[in-house]
C-alpha atoms as a PDB file:
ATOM      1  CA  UNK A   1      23.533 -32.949  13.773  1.00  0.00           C
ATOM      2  CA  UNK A   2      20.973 -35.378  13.375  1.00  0.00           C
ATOM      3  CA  UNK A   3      18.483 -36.136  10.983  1.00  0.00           C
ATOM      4  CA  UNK A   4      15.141 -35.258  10.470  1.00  0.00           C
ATOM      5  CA  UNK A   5      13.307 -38.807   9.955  1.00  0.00           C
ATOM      6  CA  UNK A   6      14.490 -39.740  13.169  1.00  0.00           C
ATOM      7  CA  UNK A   7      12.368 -36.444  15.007  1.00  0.00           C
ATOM      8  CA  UNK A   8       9.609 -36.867  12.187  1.00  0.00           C
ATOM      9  CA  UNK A   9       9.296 -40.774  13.555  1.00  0.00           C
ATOM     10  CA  UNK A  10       9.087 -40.029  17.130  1.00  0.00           C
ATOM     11  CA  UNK A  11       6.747 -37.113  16.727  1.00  0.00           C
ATOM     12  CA  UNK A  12       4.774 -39.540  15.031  1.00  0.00           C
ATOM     13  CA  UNK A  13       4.647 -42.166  17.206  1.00  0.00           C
ATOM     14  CA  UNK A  14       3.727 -40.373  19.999  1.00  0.00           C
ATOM     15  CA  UNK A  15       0.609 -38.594  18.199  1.00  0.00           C
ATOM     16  CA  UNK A  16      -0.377 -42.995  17.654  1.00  0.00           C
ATOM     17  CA  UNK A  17       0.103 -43.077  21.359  1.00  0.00           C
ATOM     18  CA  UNK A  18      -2.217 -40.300  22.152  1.00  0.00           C
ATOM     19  CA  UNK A  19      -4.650 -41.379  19.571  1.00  0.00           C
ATOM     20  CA  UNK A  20      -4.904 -44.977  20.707  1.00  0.00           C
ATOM     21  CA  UNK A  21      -5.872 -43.783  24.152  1.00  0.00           C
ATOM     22  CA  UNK A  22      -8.107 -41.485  23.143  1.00  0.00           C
ATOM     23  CA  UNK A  23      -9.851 -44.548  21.667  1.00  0.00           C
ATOM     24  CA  UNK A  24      -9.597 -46.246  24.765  1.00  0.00           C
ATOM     25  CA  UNK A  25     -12.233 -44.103  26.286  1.00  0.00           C
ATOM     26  CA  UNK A  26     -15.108 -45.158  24.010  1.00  0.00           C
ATOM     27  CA  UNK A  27     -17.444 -47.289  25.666  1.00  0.00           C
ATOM     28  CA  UNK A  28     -19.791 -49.838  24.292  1.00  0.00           C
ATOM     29  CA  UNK A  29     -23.527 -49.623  23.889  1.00  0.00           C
ATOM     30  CA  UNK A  30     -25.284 -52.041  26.545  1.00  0.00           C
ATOM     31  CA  UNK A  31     -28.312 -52.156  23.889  1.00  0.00           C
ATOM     32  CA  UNK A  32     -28.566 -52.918  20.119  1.00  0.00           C
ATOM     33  CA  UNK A  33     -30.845 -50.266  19.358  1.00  0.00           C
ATOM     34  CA  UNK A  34     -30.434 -46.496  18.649  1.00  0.00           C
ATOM     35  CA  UNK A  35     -31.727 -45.282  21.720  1.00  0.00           C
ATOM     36  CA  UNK A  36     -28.483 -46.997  23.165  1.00  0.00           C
ATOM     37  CA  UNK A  37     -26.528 -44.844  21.666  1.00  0.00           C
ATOM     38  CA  UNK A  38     -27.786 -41.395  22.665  1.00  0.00           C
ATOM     39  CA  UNK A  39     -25.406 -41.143  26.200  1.00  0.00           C
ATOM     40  CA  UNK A  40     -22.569 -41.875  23.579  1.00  0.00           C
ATOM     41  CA  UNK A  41     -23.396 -38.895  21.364  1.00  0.00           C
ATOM     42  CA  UNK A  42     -21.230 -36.536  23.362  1.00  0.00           C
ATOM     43  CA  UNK A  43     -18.136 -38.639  24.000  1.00  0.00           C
ATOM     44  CA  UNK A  44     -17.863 -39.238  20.715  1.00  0.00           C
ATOM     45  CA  UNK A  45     -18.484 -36.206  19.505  1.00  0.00           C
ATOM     46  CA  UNK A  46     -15.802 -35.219  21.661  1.00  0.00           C
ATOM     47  CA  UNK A  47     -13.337 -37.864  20.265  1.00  0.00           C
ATOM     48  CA  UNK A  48     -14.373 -36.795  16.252  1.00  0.00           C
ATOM     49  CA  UNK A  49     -13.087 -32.911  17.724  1.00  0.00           C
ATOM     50  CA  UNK A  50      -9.782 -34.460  19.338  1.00  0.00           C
ATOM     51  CA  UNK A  51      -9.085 -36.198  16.383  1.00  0.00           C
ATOM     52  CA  UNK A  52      -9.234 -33.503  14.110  1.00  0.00           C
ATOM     53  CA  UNK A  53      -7.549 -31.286  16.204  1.00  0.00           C
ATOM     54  CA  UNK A  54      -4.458 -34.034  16.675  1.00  0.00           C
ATOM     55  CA  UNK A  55      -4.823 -34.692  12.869  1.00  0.00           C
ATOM     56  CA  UNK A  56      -4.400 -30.449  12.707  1.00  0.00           C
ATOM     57  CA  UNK A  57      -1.481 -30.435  14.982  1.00  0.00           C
ATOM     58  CA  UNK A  58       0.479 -33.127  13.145  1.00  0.00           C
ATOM     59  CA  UNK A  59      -0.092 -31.386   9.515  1.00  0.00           C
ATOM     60  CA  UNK A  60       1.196 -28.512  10.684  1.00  0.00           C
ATOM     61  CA  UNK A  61       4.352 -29.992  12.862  1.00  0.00           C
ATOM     62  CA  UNK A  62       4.662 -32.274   9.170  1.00  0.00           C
ATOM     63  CA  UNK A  63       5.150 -29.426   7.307  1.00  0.00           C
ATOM     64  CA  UNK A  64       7.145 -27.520   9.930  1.00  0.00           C
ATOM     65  CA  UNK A  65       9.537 -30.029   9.921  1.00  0.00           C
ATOM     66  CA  UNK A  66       9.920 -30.127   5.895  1.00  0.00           C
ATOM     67  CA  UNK A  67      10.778 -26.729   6.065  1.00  0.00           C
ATOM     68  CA  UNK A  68      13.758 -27.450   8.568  1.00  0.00           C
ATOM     69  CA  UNK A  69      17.236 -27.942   6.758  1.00  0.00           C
ATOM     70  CA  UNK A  70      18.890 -29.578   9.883  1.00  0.00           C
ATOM     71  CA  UNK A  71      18.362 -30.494  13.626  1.00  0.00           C
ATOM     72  CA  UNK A  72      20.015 -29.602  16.824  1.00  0.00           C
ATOM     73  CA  UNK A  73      20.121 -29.828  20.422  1.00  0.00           C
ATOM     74  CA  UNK A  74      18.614 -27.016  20.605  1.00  0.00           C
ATOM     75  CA  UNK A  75      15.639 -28.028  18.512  1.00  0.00           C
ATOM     76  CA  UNK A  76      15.552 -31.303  20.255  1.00  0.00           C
END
């Protein structure tokens, strides 16, 4: 049997992972203005849903695993 913190940690640490290169995918503006920014608008708007869809995802898997009373193989 082993225990929980040990899945919780993991399952953490790979949600950082995708996160992080999520990030990797914004792109700098080549001006200073705010007309620079309007070809941005949709990848970042498109990051802002990821991330609260990953931020959704790891509630619910949080919670999920307070509920469990001990872990498996076969949960593994």
């Amino acid at each position: 049997m082993c225990k929980k913190n040990r899945l919780e940690a993991f399952s953490d640490g790979v949600l950082v992972i995708v996160i992080t290169i999520m990030v990797l995918e914004l792109k700098v503006p080549h001006g200073s203005d705010l007309h620079a920014l309007t070809p941005l608008i949709p990848v970042f708007l498109s990051y802002i849903l990821s991330f609260l869809y990953i931020g959704i995802y790891w509630n619910n898997h949080h919670h999920l695993l307070h509920a469990t009373h001990h872990i498996n193989g076969r949960v593994l």
